[in-house]
PDB file of N, CA and C in Angstrom:
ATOM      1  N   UNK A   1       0.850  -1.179   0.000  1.00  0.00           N
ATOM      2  CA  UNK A   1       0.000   0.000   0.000  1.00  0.00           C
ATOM      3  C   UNK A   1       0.896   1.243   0.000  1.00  0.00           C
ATOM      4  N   UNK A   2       0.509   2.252  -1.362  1.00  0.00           N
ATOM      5  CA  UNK A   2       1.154   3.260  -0.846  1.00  0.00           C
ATOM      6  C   UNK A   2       0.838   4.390   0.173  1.00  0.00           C
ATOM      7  N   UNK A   3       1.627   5.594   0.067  1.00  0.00           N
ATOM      8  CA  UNK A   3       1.428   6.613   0.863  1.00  0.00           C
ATOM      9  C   UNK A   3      -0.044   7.099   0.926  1.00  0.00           C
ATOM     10  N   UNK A   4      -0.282   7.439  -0.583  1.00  0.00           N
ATOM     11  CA  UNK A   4      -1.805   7.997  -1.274  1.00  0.00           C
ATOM     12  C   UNK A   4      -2.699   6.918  -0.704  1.00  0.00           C
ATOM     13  N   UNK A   5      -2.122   5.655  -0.936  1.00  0.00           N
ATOM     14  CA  UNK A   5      -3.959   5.144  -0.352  1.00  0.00           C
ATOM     15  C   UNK A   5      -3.784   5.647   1.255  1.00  0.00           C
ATOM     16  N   UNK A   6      -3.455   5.532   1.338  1.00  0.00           N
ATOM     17  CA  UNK A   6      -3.878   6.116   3.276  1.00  0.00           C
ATOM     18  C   UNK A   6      -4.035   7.328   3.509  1.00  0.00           C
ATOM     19  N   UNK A   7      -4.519   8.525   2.388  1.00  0.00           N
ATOM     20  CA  UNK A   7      -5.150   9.414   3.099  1.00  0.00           C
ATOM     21  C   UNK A   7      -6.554   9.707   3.193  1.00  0.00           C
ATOM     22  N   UNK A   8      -6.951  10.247   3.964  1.00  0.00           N
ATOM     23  CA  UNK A   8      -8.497  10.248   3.942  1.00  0.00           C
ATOM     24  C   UNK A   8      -9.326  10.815   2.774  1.00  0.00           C
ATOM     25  N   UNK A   9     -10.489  10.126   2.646  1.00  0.00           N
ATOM     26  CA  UNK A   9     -11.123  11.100   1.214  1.00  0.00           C
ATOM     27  C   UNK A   9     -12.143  12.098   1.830  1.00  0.00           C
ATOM     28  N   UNK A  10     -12.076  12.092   3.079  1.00  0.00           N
ATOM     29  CA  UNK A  10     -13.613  12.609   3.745  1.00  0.00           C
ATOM     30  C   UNK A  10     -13.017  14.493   4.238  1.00  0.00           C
ATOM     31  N   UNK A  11     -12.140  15.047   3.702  1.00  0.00           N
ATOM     32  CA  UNK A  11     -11.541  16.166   3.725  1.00  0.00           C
ATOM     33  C   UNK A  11     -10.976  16.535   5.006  1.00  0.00           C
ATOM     34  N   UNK A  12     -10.439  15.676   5.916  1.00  0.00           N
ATOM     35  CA  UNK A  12     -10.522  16.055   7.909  1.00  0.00           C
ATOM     36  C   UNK A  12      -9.082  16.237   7.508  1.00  0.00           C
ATOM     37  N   UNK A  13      -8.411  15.983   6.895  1.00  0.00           N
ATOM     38  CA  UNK A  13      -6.446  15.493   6.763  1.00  0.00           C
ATOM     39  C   UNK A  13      -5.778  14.518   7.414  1.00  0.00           C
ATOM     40  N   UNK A  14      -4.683  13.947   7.367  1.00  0.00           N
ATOM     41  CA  UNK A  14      -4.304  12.979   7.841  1.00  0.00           C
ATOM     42  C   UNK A  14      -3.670  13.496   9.567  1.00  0.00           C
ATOM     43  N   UNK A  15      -3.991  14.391  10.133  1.00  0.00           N
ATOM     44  CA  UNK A  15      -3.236  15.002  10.937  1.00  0.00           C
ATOM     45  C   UNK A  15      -4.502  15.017  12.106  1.00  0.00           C
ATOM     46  N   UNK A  16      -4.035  13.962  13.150  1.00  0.00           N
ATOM     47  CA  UNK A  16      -4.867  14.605  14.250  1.00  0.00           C
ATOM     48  C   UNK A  16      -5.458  15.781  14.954  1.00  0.00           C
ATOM     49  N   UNK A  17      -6.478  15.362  15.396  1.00  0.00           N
ATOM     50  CA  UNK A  17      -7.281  16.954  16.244  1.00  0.00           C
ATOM     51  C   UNK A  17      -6.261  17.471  17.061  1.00  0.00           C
ATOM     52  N   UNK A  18      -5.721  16.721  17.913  1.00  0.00           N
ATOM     53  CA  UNK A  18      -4.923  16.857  18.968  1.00  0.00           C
ATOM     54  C   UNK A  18      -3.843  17.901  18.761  1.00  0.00           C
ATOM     55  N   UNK A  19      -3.197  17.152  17.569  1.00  0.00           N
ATOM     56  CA  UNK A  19      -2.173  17.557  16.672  1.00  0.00           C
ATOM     57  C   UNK A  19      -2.362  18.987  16.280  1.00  0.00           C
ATOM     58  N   UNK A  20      -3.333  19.302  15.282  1.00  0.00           N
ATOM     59  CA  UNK A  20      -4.149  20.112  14.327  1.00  0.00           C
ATOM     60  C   UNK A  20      -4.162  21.305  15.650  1.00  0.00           C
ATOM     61  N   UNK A  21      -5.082  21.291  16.852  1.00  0.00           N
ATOM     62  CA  UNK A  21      -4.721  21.975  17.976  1.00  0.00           C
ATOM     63  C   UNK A  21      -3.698  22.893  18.358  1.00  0.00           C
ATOM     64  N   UNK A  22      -2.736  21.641  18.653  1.00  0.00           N
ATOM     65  CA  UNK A  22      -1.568  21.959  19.310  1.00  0.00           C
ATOM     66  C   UNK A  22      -0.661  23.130  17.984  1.00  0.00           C
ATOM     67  N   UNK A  23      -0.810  22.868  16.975  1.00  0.00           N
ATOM     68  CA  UNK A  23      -0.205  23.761  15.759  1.00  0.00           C
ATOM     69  C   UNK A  23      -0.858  24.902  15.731  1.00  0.00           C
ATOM     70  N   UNK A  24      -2.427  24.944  16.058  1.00  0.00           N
ATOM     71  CA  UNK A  24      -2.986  25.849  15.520  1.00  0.00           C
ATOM     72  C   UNK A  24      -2.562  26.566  16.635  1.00  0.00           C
ATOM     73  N   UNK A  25      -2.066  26.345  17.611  1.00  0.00           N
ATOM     74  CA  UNK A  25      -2.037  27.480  18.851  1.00  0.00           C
ATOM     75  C   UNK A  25      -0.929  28.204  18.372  1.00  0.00           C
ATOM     76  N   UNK A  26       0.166  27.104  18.303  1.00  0.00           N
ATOM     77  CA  UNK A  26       1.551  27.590  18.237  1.00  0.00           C
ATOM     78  C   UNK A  26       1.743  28.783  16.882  1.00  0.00           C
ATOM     79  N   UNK A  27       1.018  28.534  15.756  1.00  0.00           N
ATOM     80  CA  UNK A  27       1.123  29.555  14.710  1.00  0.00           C
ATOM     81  C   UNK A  27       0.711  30.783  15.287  1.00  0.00           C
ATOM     82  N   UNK A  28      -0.536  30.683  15.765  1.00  0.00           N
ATOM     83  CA  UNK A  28      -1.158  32.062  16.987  1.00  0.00           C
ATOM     84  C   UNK A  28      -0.221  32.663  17.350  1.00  0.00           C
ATOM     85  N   UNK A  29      -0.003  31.994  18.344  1.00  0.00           N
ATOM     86  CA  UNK A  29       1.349  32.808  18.811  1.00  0.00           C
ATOM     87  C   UNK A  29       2.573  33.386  18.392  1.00  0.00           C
ATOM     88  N   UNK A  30       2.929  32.230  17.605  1.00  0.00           N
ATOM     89  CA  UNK A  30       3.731  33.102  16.389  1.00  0.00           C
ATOM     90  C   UNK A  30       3.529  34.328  15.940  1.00  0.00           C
ATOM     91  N   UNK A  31       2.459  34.358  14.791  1.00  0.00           N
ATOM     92  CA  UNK A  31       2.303  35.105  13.785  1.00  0.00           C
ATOM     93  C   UNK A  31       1.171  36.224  14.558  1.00  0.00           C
ATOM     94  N   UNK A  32       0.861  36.080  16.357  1.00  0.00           N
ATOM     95  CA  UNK A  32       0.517  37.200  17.057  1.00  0.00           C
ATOM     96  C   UNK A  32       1.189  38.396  16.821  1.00  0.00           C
ATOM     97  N   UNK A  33       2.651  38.130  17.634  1.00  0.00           N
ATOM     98  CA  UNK A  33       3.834  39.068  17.343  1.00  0.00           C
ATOM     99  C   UNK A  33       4.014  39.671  16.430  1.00  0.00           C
ATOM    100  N   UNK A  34       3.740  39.503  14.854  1.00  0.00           N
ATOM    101  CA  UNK A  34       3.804  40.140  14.068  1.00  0.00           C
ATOM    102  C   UNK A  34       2.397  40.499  13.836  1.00  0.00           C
ATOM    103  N   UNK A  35       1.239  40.147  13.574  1.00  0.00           N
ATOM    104  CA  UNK A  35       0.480  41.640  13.352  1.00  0.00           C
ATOM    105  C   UNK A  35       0.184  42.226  14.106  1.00  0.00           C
ATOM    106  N   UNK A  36       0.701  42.730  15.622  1.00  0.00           N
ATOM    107  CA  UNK A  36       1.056  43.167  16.354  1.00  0.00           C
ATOM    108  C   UNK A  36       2.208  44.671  16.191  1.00  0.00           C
ATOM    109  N   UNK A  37       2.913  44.159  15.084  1.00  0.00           N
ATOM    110  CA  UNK A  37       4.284  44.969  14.479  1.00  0.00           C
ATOM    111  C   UNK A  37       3.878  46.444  13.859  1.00  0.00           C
ATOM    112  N   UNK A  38       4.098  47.577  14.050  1.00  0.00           N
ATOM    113  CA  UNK A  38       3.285  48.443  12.829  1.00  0.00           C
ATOM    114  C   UNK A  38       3.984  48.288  11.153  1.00  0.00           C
ATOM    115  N   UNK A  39       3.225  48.581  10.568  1.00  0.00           N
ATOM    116  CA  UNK A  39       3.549  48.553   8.994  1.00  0.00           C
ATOM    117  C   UNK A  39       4.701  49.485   8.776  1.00  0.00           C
ATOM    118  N   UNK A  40       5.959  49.245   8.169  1.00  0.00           N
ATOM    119  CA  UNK A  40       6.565  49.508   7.673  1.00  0.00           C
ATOM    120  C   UNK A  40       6.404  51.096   7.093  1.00  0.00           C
ATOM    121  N   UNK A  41       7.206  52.420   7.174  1.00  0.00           N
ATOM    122  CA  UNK A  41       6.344  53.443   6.274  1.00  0.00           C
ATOM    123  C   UNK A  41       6.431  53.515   5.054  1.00  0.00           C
ATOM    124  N   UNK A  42       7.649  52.496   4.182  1.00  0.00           N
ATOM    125  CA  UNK A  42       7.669  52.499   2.911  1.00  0.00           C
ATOM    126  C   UNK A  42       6.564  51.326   2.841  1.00  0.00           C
ATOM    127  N   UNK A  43       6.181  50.668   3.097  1.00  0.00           N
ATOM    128  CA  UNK A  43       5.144  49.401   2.836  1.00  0.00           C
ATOM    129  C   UNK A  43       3.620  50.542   2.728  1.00  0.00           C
ATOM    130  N   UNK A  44       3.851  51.340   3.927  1.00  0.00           N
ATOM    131  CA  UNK A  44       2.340  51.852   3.971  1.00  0.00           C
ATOM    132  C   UNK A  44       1.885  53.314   2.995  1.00  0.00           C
ATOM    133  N   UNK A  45       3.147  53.697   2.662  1.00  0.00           N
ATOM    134  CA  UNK A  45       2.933  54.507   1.233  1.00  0.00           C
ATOM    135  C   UNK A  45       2.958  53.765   0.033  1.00  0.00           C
ATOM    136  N   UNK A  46       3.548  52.513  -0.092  1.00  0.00           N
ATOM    137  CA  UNK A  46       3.116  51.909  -1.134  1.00  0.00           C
ATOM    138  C   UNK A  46       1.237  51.533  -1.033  1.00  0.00           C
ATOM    139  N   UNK A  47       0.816  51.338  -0.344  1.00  0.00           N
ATOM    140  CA  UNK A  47      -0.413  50.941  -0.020  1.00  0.00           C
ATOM    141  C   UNK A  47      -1.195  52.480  -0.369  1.00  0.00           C
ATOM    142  N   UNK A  48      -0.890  53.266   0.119  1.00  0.00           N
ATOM    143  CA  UNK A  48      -1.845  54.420   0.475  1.00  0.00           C
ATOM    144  C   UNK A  48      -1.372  54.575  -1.937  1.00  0.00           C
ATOM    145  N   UNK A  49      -0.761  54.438  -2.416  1.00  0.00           N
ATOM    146  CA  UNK A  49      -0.550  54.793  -3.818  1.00  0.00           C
ATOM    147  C   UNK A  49      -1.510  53.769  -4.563  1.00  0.00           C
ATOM    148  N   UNK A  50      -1.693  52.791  -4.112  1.00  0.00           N
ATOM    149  CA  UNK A  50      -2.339  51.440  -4.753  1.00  0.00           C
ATOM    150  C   UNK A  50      -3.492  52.058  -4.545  1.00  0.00           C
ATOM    151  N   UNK A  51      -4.131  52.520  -3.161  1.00  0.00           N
ATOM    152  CA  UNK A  51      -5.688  52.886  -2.980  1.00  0.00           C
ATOM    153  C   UNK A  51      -5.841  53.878  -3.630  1.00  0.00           C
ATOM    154  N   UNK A  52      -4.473  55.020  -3.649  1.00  0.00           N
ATOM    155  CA  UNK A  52      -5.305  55.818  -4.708  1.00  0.00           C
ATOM    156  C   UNK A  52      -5.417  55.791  -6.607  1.00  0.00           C
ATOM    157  N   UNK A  53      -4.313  54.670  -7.090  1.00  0.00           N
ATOM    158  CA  UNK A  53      -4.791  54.822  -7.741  1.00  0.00           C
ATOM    159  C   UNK A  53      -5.910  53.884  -8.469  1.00  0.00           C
ATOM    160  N   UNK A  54      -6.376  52.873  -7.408  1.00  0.00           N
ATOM    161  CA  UNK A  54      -7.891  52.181  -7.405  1.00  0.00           C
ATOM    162  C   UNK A  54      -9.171  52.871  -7.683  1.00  0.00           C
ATOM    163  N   UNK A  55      -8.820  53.967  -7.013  1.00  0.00           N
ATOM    164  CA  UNK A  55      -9.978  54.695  -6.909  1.00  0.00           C
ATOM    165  C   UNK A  55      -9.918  56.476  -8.004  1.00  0.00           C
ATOM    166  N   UNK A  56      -8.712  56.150  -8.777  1.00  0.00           N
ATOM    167  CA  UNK A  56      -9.158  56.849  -9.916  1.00  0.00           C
ATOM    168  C   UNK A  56      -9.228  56.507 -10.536  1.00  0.00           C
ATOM    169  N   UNK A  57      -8.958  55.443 -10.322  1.00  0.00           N
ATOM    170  CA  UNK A  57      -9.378  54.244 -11.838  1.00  0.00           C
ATOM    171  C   UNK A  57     -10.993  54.025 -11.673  1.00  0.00           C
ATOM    172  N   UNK A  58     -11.565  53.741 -10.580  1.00  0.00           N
ATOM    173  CA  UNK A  58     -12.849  53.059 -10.320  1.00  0.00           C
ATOM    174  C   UNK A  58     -13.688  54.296 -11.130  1.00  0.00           C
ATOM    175  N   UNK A  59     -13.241  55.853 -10.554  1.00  0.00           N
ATOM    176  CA  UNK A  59     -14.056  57.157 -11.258  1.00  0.00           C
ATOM    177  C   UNK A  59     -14.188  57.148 -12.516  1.00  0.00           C
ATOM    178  N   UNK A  60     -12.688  56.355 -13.519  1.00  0.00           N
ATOM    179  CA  UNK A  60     -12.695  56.879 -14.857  1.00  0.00           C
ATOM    180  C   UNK A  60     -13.907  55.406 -15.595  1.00  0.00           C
ATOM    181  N   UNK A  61     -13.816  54.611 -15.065  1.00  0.00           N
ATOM    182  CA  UNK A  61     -14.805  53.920 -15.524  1.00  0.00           C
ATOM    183  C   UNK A  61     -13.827  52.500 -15.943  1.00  0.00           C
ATOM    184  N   UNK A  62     -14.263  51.558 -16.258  1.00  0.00           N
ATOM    185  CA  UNK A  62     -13.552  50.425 -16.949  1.00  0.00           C
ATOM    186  C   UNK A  62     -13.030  50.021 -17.555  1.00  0.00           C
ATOM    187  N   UNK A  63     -13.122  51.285 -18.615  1.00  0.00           N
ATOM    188  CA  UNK A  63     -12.514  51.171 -20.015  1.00  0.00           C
ATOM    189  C   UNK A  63     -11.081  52.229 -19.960  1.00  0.00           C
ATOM    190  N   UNK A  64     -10.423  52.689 -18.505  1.00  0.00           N
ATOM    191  CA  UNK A  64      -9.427  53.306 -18.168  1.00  0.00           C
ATOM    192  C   UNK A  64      -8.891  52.239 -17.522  1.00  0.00           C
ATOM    193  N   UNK A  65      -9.301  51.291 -17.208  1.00  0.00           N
ATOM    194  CA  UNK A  65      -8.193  49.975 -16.721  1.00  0.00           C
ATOM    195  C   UNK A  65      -7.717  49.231 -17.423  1.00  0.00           C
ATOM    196  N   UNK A  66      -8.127  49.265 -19.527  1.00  0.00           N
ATOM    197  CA  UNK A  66      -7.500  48.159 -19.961  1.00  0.00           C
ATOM    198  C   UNK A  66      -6.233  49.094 -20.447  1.00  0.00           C
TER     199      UNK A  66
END
């Protein structure tokens, strides 16, 4: 038997609750600390340029996005 036949078809994964748990905490905690972090100010002027130019695009209509 290979690897493939032994995984489940019923979508749960091959990875215990217990298991599945114990990871899901530990990523928490992890990846707490960082969005926790503030944004970067070159990250957040890139962002604030994207929204605006979303939204002069959205004004000019659809046929200014191709």
């Amino acid at each position: 038997m290979s690897q493939d036949d032994k995984k489940p078809l019923d979508g749960t994964g091959a990875v215990r609750q217990p298991i599945q748990s114990h990871l899901g905490d530990q990523l928490k905690r992890y990846f707490s600390s960082i969005v926790s972090e503030p944004v970067p100010d070159r990250f957040a002027n890139l962002l604030d340029e994207l929204e605006k130019r979303e939204r002069s695009a959205a004004k000019q209509g659809p046929e200014a996005r191709e």
